[in-house]
Protein backbone atom coordinates (compact mmCIF):
# COMPACT_ATOMS: atom_id res chain seq x y z
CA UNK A 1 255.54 147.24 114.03
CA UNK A 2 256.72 150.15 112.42
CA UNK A 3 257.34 150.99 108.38
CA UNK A 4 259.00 153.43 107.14
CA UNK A 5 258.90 155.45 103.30
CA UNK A 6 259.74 153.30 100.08
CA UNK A 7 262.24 155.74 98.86
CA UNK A 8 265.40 157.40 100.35
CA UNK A 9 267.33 160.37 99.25
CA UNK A 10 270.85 160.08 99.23
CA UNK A 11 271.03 163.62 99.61
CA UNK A 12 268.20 163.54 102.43
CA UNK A 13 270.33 161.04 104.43
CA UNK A 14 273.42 163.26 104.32
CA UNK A 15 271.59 166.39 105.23
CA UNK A 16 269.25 164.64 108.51
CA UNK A 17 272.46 163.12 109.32
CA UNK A 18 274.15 166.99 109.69
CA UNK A 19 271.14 168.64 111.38
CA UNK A 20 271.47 165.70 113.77
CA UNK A 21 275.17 165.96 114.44
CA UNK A 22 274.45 170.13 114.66
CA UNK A 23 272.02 169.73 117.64
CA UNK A 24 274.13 166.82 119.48
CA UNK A 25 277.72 167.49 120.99
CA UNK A 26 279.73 164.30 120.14
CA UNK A 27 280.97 164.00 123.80
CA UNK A 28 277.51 164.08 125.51
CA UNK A 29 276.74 161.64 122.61
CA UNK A 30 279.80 159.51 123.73
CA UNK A 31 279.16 159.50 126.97
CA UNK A 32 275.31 158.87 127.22
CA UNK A 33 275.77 155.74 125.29
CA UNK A 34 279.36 154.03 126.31
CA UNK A 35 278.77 154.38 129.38
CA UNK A 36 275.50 151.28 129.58
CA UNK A 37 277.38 149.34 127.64
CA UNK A 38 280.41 148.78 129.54
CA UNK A 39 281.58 146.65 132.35
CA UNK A 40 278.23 143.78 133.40
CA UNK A 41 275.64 145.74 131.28
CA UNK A 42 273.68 143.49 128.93
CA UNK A 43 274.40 144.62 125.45
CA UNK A 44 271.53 144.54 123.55
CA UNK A 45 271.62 143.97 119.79
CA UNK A 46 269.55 145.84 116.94
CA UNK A 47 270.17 143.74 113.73
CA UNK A 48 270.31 145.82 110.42
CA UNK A 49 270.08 143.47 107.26
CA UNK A 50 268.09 139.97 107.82
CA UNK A 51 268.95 138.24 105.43
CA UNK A 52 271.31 134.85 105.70
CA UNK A 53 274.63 136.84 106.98
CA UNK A 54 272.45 138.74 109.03
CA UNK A 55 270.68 136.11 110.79
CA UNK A 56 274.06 134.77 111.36
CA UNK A 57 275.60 137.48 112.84
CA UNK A 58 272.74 137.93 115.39
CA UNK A 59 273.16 134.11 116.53
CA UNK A 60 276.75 134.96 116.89
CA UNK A 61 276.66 137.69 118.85
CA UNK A 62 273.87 136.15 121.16
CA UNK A 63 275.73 133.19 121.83
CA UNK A 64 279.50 135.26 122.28
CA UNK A 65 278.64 136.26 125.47
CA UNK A 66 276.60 136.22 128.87
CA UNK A 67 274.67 139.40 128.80
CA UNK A 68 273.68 139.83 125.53
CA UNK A 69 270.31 140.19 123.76
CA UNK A 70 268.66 140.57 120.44
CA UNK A 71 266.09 143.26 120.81
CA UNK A 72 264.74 144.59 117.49
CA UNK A 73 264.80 143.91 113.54
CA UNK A 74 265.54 145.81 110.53
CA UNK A 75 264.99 145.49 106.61
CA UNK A 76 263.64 146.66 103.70
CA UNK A 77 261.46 143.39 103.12
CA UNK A 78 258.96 142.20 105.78
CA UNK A 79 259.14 138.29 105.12
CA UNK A 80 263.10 138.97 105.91
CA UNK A 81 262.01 140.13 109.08
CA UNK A 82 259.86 137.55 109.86
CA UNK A 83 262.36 134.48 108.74
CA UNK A 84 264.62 136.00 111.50
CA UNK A 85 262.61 135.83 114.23
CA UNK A 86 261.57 132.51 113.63
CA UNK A 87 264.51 130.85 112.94
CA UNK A 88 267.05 133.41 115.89
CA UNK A 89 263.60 132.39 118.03
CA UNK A 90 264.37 128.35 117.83
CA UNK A 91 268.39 129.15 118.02
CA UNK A 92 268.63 131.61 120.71
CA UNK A 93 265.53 131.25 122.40
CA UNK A 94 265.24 133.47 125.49
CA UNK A 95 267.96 135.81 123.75
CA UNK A 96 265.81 136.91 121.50
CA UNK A 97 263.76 139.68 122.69
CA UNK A 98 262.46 141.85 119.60
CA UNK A 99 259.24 142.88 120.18
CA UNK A 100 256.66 144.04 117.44
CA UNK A 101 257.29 147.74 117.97
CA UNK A 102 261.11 147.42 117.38
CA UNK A 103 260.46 146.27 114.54
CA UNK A 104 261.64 148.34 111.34
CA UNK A 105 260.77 148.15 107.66
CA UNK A 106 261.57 150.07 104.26
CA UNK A 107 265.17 151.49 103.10
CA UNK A 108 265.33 154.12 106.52
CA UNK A 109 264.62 151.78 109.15
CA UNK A 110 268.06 151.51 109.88
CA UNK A 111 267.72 155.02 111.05
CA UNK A 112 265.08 154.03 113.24
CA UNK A 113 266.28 150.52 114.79
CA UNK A 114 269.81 152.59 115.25
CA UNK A 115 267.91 155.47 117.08
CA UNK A 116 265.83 152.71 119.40
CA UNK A 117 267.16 153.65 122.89
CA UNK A 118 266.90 150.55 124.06
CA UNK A 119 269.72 149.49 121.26
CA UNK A 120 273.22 149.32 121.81
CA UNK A 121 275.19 147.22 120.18
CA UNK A 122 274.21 147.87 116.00
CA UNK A 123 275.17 145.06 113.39
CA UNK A 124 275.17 146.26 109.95
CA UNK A 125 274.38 143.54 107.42
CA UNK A 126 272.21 144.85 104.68
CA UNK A 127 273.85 144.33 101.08
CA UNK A 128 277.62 145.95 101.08
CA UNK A 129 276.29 148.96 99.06
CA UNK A 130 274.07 150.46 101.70
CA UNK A 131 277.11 150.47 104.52
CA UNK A 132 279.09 153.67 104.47
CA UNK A 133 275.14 155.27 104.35
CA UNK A 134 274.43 152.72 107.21
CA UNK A 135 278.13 153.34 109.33
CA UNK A 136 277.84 156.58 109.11
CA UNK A 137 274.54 156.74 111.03
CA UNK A 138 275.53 154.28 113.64
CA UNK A 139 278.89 156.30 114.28
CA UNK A 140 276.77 159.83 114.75
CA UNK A 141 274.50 158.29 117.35
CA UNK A 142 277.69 156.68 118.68
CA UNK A 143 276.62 153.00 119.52
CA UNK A 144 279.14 149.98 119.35
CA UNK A 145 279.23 148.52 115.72
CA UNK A 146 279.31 145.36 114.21
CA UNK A 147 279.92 146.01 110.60
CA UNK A 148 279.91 142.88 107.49
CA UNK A 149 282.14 142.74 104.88
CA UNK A 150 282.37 144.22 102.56
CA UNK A 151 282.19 147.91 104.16
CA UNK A 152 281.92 149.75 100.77
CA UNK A 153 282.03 148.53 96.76
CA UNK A 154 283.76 151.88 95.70
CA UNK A 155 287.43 153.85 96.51
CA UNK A 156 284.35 156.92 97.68
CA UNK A 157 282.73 154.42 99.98
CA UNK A 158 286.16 153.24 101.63
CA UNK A 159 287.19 156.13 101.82
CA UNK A 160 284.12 157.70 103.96
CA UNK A 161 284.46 154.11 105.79
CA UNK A 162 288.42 155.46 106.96
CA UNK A 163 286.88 158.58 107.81
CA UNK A 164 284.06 157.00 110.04
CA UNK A 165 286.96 155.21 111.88
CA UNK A 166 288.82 158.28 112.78
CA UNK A 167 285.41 159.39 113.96
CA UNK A 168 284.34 156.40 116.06
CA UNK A 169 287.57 156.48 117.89
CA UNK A 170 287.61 160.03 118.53
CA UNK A 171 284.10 158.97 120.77
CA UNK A 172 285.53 155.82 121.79
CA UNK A 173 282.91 153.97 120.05
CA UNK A 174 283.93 150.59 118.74
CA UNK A 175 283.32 148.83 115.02
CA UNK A 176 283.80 145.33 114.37
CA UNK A 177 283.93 144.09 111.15
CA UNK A 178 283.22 140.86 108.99
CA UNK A 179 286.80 139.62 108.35
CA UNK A 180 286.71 137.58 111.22
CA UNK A 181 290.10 135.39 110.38
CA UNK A 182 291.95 138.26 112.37
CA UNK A 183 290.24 136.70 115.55
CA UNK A 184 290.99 133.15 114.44
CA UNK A 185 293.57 131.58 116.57
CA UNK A 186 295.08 128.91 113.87
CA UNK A 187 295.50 132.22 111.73
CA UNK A 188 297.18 134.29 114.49
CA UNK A 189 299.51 132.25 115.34
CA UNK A 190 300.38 131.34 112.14
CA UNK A 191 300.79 134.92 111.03
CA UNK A 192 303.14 135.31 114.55
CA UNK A 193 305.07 132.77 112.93
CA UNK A 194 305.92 134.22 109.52
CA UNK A 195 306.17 137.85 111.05
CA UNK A 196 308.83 136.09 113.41
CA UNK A 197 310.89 134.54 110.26
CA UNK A 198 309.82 130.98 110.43
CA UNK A 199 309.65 130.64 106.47
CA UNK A 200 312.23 133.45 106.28
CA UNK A 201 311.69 136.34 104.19
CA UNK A 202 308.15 136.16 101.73
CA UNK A 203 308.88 135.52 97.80
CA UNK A 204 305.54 134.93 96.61
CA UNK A 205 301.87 133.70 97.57
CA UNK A 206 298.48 132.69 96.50
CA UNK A 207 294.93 132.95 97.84
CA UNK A 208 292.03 131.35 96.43
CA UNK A 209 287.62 131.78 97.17
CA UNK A 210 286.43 129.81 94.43
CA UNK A 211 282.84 129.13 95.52
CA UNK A 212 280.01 126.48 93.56
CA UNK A 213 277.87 128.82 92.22
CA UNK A 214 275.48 131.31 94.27
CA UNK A 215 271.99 131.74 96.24
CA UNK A 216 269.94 132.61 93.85
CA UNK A 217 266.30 134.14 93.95
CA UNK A 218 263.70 133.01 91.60
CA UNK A 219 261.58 136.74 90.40
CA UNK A 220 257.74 136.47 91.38
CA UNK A 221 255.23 137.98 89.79
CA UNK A 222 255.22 140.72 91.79
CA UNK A 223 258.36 141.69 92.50
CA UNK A 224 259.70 145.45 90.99
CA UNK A 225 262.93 145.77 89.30
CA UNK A 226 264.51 147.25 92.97
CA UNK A 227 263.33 144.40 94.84
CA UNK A 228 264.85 142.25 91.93
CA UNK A 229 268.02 143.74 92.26
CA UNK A 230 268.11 143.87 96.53
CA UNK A 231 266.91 140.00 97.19
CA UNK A 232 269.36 139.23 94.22
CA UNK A 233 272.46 141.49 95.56
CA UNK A 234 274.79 139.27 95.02
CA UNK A 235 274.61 139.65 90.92
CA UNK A 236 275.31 143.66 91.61
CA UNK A 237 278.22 145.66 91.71
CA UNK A 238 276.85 148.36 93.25
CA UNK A 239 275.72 146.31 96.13
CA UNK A 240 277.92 143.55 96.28
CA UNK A 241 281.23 144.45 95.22
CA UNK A 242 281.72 141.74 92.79
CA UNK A 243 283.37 138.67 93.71
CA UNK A 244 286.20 140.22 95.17
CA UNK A 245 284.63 141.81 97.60
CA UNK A 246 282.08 139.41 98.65
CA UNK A 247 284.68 136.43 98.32
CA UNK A 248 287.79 136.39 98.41
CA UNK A 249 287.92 139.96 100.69
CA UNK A 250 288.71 137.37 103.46
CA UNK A 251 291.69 136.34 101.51
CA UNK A 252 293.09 139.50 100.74
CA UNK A 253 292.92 140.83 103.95
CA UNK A 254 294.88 137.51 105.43
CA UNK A 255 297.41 138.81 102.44
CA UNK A 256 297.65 142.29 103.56
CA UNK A 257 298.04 141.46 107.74
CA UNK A 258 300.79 138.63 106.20
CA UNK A 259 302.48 141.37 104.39
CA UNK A 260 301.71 144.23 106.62
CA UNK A 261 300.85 146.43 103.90
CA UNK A 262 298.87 146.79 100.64
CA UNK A 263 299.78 145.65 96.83
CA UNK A 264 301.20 148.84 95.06
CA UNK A 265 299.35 147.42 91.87
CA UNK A 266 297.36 144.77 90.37
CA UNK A 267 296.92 143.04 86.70
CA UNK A 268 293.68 141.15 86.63
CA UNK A 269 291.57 139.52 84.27
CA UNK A 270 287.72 138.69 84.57
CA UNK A 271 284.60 137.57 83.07
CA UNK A 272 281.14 136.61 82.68
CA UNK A 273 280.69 133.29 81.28
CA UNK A 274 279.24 130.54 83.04
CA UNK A 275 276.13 131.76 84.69
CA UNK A 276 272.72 130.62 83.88
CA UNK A 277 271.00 132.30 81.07
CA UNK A 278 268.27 133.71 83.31
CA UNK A 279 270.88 135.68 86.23
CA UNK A 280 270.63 139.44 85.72
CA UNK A 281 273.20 141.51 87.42
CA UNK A 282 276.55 143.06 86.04
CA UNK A 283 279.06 141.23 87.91
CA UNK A 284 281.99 138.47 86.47
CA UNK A 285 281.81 134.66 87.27
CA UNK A 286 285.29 134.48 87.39
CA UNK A 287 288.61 136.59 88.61
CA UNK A 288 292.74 135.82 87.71
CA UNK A 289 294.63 138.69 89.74
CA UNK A 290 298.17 139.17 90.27
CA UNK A 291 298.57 141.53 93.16
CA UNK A 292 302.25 143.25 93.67
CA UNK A 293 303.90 144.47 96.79
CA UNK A 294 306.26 147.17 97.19
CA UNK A 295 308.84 144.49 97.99
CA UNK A 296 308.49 143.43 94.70
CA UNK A 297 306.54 140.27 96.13
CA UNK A 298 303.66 138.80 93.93
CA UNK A 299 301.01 136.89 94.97
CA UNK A 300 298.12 135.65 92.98
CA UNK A 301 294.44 135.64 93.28
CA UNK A 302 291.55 133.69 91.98
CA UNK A 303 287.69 133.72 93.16
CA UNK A 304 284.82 132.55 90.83
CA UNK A 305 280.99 131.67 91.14
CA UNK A 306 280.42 128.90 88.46
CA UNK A 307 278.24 126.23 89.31
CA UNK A 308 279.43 122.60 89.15
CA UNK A 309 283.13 123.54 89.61
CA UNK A 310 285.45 122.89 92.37
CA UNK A 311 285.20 125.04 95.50
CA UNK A 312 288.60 126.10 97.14
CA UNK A 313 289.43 127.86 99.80
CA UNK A 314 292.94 128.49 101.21
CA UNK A 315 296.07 131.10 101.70
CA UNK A 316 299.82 129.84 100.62
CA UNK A 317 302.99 131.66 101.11
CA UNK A 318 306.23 130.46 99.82
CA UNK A 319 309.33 131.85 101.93
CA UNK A 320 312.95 131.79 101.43
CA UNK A 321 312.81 129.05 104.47
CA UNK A 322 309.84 127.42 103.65
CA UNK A 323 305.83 127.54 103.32
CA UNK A 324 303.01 128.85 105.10
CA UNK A 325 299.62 127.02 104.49
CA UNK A 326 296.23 128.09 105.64
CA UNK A 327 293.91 125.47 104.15
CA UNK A 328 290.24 124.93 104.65
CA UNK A 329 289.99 127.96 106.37
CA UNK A 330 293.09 127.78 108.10
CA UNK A 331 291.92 124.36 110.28
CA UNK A 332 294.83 122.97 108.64
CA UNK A 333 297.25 125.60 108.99
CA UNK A 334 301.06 124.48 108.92
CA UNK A 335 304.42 125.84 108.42
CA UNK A 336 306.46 123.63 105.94
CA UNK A 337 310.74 123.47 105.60
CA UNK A 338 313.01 124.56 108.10
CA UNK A 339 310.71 125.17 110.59
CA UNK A 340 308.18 122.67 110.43
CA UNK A 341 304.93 122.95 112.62
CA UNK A 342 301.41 122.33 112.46
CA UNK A 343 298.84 124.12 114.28
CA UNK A 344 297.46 121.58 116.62
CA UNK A 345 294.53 123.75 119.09
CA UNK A 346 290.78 123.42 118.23
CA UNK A 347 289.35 126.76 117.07
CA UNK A 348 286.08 127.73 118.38
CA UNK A 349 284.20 129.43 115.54
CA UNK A 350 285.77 132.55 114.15
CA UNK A 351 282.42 134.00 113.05
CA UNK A 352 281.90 133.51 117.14
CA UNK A 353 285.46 134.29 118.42
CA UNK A 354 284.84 138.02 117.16
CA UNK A 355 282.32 138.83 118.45
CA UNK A 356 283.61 137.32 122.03
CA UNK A 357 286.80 139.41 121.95
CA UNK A 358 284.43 142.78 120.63
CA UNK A 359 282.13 142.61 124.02
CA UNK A 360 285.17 142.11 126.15
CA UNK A 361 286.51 144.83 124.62
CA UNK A 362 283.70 147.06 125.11
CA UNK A 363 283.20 145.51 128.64
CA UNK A 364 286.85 146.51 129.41
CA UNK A 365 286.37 150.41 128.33
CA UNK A 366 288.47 149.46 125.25
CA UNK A 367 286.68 148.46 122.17
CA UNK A 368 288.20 147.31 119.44
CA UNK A 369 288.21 149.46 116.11
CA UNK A 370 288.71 147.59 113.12
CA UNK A 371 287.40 150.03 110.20
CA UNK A 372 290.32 151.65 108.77
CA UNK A 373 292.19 148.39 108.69
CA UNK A 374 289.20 147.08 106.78
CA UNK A 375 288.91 149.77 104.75
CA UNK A 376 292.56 149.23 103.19
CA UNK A 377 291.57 145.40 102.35
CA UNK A 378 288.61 146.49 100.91
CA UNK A 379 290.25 149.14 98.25
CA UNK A 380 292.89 146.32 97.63
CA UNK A 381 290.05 144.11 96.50
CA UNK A 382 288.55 146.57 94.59
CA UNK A 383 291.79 147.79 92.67
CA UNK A 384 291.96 143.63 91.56
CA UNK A 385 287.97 144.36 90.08
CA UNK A 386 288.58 147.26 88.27
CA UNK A 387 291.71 146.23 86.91
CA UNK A 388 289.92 143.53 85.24
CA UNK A 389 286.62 145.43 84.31
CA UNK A 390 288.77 148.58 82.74
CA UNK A 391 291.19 145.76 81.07
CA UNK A 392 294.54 147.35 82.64
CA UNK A 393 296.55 147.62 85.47
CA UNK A 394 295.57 149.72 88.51
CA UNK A 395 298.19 151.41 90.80
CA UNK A 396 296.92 152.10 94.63
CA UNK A 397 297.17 155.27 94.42
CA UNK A 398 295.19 155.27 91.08
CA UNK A 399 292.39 153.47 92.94
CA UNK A 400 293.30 155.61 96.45
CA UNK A 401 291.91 159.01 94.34
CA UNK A 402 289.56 157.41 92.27
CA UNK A 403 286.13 159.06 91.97
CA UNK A 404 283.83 155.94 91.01
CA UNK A 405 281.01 156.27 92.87
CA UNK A 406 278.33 153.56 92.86
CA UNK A 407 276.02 154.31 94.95
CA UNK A 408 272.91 154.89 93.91
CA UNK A 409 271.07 158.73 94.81
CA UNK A 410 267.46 157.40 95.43
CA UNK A 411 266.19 154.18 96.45
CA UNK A 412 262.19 152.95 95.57
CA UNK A 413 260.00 150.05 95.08
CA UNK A 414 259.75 150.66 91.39
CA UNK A 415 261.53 150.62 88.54
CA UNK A 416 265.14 150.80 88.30
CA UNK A 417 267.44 150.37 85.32
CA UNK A 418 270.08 147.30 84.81
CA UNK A 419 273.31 148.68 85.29
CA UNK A 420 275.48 147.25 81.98
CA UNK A 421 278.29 144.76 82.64
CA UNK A 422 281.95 146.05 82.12
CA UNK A 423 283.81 145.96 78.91
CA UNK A 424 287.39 145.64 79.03
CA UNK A 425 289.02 148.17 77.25
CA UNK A 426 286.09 149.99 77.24
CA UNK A 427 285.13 150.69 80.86
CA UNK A 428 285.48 154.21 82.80
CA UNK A 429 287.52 153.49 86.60
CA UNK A 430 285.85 156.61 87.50
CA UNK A 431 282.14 155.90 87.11
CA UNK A 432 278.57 155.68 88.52
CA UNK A 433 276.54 152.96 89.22
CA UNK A 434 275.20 152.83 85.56
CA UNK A 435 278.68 152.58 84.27
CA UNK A 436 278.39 156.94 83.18
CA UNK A 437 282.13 158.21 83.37
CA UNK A 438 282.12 160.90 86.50
């Protein structure tokens, strides 16, 4: 079992990551590791983040496919790592495989589980602030990706994240990500549908990811602020996005393949008001967004966390023709009017169905790259956030060159400060994680 330091350099990272990619040539890189993966080669899977989504996304990929194998463990926290094997033990059995020396703790072992040779097939599922640091590794030692949403909480991170595709496909390397309705079959053929004109052209929409409150880790006595603020990621900005980004991200990016573009700008509003006296954290309960195309199209937005409220899921669009509906995750998807239909197939699980059509992908010498795609839905969801945290509208290409930054330089066990909550009217777009205009 192998630990690694408490701290990391953001600055450290980016320079080991460039003496790395000096010393390696990207095609012998390419080739050494596409080349086992492909065609009847088992794929074996290094798991980066073991948390809930994490442990998840392991089962998923273990039970996609013939072949495939989970073969070592990464996290910061050591219980994490130990909840994972027990519980992917009883669910995958024989498909799990880690062994105690590939297994990784502290903020680098993702360099080390992503290094393991006997690795190939990396999911990424540590908080959504550590993945552009996280991608970027995977894609220099050139090993197929899974990557969760959200890929980045700032227009710096997605844009690195767009860069990293470019890179990955240049070496024919392959990233998944976490917005798995793309490979959902009530949603693709109900997108086919309104693509083909089946509620005529789009007028308006709405998308909702209003959830009943959030997990929630109680402090204990010996926890430091950082460890705080990791097991507790979803109350952060700078790791979790906000609820736009860890919500209703699967929403907007149904929007955005529905409209086959992005909004041109956004109106929200937002606000903290209904969590429990003793939540930390600088994110909103509670988002009202009103998202506009270039078509002149508008289609509104909600997502909340409030405990004891109703949860609601769905996607509507209202056409000159008639309506599209994806309900309960799109298990009751229907078109309504002219063209009435109702999708009638059984969908095997999307979270499932991914990570099926990445292996045969990589097993057909064509993986699948969904990054920069991913990217784009992410920066729309985090144009809707800022507009509501500055208290104004946002234009893409206001959020496309924005320099808000949130990551943080330098990781450690210790003490770290409470970033404030935003203040309409009040709030920098172009910030750090600690809310200081850059």
């Amino acid at each position: 079992m192998k630990s690694s330091e408490s701290t990391l350099s953001r600055r450290a990272f980016v320079q080991l990551a460039a003496a790395a990619a000096a010393g390696t040539s990207a095609g012998l890189m390419a080739s050494a590791n596409f080349a086992y993966a492909a065609g009847s080669d088992t794929l074996r899977v290094g798991l980066v983040g073991c948390g809930g989504r994490g442990k998840g996304a392991a089962r998923d990929a273990a039970v996609a496919a013939d072949g495939v194998e989970v073969v070592a463990l990464a996290d910061v926290f050591q219980d994490r790592i130990d909840s994972a094997r027990e519980e992917l033990s009883a669910e995958i059995g024989e498909k799990l495989q880690v062994t105690d020396s590939r297994v990784y703790v502290g903020f680098d072992a993702y360099r080390h589980l992503i290094d393991d040779p006997s690795v190939n097939y990396v999911l990424l599922a540590a908080p959504g602030g550590f993945r552009p640091a996280h991608l970027r590794k995977a894609v220099e030692s050139g090993k197929h990706t899974f990557a969760e949403k959200p890929v980045a909480v700032d227009p710096v991170g997605c844009r690195e994240i767009s860069v990293l595709a470019d890179e990955a496909a240049a070496k024919g390397m392959g990233i998944l990500t976490g917005t798995q309705r793309r490979h959902q079959p009530s949603y693709m053929e109900t997108v086919r549908r309104i693509h083909d004109g089946q509620i005529g052209r789009v007028l308006s929409g709405r998308i909702y990811f209003n959830s009943q409150g959030l997990r929630y880790d109680e402090p204990q006595p010996d926890w430091t602020d950082t460890e705080y603020q990791i097991r507790n990621f979803r109350l952060y900005t700078h790791l979790s996005g906000d609820c736009p980004l860890e919500l209703l991200i699967h929403n907007v990016d149904v929007a955005n393949w529905v409209m086959q573009s992005h909004p041109t700008r956004v109106f929200a509003t937002g606000g903290r008001e209904a969590f429990p006296a003793r939540y930390r954290g600088n994110i909103y309960d509670h988002f009202g967004i009103d998202f506009e195309y270039s078509n002149g199209v508008h289609l509104y937005g909600f997502t909340r966390r409030q405990e004891a409220t109703q949860a609601r899921a769905l996607e509507e669009f209202t056409g000159s023709d008639g309506m599209a509906v994806f309900a309960d995750w799109g298990n009751n998807a229907s078109i309504r009017g002219a063209n009435s239909w109702r999708y009638e197939g059984e969908d095997q699980s999307s979270f499932v169905q991914e990570h099926a059509d990445f292996i045969a992908s990589i097993r057909a010498g064509e993986p699948l790259n969904e990054a920069k795609r991913v990217a784009e839905s992410n920066l729309t969801a985090i144009m809707a956030r800022e507009s509501a945290y500055t208290g104004r509208e946002i234009t893409w290409e206001e959020i496309a060159e924005s320099r808000q930054d949130l990551s943080v330089d330098e990781w450690r066990l210790g003490g770290m400060p409470e970033p404030p909550v935003a203040t309409p009217g009040h709030t920098a777009l172009d910030r750090n994680w600690l809310g200081q205009p850059v």
